[in-house]
N, C-alpha and C. Protein backbone atom coordinates (compact mmCIF):
# COMPACT_ATOMS: atom_id res chain seq x y z
N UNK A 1 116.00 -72.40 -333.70
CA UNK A 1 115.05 -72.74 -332.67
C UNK A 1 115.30 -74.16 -332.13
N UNK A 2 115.41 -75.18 -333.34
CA UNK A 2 115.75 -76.53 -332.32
C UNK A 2 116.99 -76.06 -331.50
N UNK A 3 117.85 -75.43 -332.10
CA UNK A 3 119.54 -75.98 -331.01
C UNK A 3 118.66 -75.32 -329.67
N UNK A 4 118.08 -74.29 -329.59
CA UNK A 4 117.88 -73.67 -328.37
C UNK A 4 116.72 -74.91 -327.55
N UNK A 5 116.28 -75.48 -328.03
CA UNK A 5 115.32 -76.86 -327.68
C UNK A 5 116.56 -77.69 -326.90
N UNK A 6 117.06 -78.31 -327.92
CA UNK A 6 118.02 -78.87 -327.59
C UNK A 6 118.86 -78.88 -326.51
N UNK A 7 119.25 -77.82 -326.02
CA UNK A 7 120.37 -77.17 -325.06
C UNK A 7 119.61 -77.08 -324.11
N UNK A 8 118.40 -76.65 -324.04
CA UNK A 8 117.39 -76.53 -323.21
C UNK A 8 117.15 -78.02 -322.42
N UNK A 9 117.08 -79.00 -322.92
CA UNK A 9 116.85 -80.54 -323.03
C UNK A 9 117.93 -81.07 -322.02
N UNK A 10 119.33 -80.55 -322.53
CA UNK A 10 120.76 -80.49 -321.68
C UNK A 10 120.88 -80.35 -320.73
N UNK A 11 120.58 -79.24 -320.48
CA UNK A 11 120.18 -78.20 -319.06
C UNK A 11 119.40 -78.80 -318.21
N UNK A 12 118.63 -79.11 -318.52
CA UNK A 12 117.83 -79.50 -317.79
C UNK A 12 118.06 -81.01 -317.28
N UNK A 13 119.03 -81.92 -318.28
CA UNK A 13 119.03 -83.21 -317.67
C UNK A 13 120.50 -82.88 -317.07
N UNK A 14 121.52 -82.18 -316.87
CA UNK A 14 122.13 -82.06 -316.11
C UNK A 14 121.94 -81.48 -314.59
N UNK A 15 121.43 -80.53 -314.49
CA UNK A 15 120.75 -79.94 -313.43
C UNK A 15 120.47 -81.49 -312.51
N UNK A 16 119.10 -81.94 -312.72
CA UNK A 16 118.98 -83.12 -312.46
C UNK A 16 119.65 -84.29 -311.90
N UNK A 17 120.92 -84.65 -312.64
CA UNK A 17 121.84 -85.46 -312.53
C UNK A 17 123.03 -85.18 -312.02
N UNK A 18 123.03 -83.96 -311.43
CA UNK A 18 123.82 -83.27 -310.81
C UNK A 18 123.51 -83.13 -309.26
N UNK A 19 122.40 -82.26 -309.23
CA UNK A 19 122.03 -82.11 -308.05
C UNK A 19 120.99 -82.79 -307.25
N UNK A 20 120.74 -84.26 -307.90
CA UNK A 20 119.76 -85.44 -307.12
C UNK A 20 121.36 -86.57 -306.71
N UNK A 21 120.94 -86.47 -305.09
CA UNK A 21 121.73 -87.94 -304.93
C UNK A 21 121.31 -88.74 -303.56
N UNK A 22 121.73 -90.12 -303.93
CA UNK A 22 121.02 -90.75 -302.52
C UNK A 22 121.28 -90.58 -301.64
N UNK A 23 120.97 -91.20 -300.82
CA UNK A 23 121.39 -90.46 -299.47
C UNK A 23 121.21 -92.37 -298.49
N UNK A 24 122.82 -92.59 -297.97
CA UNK A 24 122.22 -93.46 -297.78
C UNK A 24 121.45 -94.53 -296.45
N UNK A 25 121.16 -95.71 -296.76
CA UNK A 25 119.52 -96.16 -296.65
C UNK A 25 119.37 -97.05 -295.01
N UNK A 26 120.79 -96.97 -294.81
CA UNK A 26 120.92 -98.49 -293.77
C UNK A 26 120.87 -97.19 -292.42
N UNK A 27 120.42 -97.89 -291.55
CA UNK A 27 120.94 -97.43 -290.07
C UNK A 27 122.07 -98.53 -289.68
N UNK A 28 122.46 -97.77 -288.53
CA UNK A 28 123.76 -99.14 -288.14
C UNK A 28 123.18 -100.02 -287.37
N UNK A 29 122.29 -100.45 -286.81
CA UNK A 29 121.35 -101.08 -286.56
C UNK A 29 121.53 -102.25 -287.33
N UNK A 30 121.44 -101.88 -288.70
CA UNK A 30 120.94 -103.11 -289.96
C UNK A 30 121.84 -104.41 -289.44
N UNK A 31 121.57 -105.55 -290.19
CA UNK A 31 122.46 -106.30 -290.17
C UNK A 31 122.70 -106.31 -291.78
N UNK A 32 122.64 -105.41 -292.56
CA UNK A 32 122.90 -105.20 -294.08
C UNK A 32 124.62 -104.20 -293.68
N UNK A 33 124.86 -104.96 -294.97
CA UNK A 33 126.68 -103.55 -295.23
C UNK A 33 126.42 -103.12 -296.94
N UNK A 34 126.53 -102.20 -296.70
CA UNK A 34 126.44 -100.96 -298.24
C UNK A 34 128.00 -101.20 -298.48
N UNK A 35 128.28 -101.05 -299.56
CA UNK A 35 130.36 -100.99 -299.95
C UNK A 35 129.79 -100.16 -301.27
N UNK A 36 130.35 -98.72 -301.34
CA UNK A 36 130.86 -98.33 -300.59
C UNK A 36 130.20 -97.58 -299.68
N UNK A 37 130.68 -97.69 -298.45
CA UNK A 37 129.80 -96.87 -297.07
C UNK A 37 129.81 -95.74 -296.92
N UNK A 38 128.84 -94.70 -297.52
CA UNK A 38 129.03 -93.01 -297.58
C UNK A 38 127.91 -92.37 -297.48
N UNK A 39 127.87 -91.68 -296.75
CA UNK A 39 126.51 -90.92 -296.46
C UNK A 39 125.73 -90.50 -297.84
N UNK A 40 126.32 -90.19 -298.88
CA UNK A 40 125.61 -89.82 -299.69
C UNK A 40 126.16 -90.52 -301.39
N UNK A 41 125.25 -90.74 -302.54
CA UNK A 41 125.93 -91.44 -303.48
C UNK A 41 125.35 -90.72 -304.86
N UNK A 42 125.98 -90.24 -305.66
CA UNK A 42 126.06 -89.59 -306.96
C UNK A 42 124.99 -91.00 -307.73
N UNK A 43 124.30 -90.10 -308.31
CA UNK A 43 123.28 -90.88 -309.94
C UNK A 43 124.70 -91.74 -310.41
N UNK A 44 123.90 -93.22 -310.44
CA UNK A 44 125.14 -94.17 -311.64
C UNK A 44 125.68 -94.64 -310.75
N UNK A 45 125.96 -94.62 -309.69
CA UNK A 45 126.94 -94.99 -308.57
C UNK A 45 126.51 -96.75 -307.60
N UNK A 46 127.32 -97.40 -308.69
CA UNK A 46 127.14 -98.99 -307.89
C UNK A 46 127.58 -99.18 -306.80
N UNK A 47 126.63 -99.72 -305.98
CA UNK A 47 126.51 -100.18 -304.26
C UNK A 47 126.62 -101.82 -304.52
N UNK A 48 127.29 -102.40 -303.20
CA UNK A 48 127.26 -103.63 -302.75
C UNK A 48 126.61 -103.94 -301.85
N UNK A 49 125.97 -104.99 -301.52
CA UNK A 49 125.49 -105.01 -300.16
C UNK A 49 125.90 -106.70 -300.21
N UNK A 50 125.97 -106.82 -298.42
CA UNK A 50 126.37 -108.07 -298.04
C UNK A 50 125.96 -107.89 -296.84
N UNK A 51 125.61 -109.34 -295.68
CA UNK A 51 125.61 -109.45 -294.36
C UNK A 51 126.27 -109.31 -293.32
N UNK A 52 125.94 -108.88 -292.05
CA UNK A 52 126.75 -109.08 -290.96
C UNK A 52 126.73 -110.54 -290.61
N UNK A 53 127.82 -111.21 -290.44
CA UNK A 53 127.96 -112.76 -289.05
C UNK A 53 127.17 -113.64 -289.64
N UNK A 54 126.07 -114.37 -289.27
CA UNK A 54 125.52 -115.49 -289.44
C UNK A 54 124.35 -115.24 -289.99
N UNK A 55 124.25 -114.19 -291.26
CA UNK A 55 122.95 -113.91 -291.69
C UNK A 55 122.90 -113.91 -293.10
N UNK A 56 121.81 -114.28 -294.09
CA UNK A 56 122.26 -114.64 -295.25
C UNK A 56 121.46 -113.35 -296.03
N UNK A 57 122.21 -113.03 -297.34
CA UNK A 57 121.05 -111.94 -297.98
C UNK A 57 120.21 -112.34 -299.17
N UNK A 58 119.18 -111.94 -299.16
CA UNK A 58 118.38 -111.79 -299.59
C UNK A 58 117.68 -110.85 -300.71
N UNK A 59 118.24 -111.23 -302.15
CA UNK A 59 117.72 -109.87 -302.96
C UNK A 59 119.34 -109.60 -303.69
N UNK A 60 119.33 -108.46 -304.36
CA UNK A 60 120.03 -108.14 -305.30
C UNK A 60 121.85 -108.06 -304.54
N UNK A 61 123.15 -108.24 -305.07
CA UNK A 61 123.88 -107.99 -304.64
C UNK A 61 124.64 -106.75 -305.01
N UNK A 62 123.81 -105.98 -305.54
CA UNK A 62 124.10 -104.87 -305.86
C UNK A 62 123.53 -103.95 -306.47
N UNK A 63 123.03 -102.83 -306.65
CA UNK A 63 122.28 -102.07 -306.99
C UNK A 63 122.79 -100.64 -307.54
N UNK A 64 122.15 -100.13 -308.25
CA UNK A 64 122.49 -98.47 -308.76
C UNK A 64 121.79 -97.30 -308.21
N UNK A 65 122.37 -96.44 -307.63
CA UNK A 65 121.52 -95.26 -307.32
C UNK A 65 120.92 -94.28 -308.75
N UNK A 66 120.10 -94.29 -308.74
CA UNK A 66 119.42 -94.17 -310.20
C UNK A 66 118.35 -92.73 -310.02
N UNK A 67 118.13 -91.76 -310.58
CA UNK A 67 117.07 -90.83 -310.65
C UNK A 67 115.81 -91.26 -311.89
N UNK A 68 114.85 -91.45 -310.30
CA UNK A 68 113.87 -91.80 -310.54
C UNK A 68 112.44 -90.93 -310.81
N UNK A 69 112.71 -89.69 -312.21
CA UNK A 69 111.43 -88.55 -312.21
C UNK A 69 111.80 -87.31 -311.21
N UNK A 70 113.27 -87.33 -310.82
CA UNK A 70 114.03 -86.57 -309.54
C UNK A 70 114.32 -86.75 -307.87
N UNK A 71 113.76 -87.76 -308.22
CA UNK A 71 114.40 -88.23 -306.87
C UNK A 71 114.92 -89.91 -306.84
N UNK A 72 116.01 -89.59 -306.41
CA UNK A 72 117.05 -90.73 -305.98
C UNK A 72 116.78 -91.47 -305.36
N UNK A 73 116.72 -92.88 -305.88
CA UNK A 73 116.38 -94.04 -305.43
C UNK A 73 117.37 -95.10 -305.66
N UNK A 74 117.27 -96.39 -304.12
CA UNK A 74 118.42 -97.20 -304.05
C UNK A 74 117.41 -97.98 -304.01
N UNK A 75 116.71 -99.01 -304.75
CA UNK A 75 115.58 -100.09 -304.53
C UNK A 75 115.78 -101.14 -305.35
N UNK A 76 114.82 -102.08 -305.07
CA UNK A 76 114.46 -102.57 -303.65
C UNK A 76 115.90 -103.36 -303.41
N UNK A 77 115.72 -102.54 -301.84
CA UNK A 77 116.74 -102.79 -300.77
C UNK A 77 116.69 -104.36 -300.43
N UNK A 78 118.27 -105.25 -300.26
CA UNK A 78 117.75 -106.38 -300.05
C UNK A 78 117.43 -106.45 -298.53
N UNK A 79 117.47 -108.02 -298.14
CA UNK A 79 117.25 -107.76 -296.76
C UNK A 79 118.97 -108.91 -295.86
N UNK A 80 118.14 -109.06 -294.95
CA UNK A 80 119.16 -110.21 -294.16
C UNK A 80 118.35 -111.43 -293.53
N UNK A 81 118.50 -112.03 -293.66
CA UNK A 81 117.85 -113.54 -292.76
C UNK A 81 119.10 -114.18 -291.90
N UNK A 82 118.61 -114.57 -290.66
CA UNK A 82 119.61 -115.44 -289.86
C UNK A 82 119.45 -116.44 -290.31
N UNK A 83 121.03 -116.96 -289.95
CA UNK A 83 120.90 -118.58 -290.91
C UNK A 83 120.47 -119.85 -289.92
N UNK A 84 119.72 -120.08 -290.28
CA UNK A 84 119.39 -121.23 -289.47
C UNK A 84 120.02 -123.02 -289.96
N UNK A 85 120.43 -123.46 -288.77
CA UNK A 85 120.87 -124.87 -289.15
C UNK A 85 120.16 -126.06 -288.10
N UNK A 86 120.22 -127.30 -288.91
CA UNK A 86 119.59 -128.63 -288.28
C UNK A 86 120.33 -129.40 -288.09
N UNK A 87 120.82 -129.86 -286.68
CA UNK A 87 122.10 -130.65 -286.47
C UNK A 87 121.54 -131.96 -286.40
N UNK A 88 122.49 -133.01 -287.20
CA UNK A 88 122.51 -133.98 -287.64
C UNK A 88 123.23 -134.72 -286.42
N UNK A 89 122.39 -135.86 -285.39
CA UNK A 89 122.94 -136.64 -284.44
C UNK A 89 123.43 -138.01 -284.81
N UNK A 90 124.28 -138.47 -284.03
CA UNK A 90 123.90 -140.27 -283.82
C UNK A 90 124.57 -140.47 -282.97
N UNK A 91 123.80 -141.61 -282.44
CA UNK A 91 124.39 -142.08 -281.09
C UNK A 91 124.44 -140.83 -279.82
N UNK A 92 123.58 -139.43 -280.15
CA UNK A 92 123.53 -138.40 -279.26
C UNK A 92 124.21 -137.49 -279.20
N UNK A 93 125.43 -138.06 -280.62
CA UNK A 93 126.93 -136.48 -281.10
C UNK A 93 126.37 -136.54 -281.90
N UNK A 94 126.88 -134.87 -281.77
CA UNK A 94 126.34 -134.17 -283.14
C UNK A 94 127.16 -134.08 -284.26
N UNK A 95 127.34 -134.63 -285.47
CA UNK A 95 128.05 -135.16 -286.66
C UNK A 95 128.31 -133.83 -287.40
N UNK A 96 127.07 -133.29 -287.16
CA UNK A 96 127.21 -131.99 -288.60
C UNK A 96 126.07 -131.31 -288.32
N UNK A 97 126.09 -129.78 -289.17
CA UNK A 97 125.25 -128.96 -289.47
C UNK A 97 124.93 -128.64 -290.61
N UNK A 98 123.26 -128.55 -291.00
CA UNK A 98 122.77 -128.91 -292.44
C UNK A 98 121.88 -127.23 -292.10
N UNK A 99 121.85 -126.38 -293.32
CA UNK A 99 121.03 -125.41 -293.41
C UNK A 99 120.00 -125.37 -293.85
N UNK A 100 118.80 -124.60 -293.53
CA UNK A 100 117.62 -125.47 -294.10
C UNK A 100 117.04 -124.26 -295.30
């Protein structure tokens, strides 16, 4: 009776881990980049994320697509911020750029 528990237990967490996967999260819109970039991502499966151009991120640099009770989750998603800078004058030239 246990092995049949057991196997049962199997079954069931494969099923699961088989047939849950993310699906993924960005529009192209974002100014976020997923690596690797694929419509869809298998349980266990490490993501990168990084910015487009002049925007800084915010939050994890990487994450796991993970089954969460059966459904696949990529969280929390980071974000992007534009980078903002404060130019440093004298004499009316501008010397440098400081980020704030």
């Amino acid at each position: 009776m246990r092995f049949f528990r057991i196997c049962s237990r199997l079954i069931k967490i494969f099923n699961l881990h088989s047939s849950v996967q993310c699906t993924n999260p960005l529009d192209k819109s974002s100014q976020l980049r997923i690596s690797p970039d694929l419509p869809k991502y298998d349980i266990d499966t490490q993501l990168s994320f990084s910015c487009k151009g002049r925007y800084n991120l915010d939050g994890a640099k990487s994450l796991v697509c993970r089954n969460d009770n059966g459904k696949a989750v990529i969280a929390p998603l980071p974000t992007c911020t534009e980078q903002t800078c404060d130019k440093a004058e004298v004499g009316g030239r501008v010397i440098g750029m400081q980020k704030r």
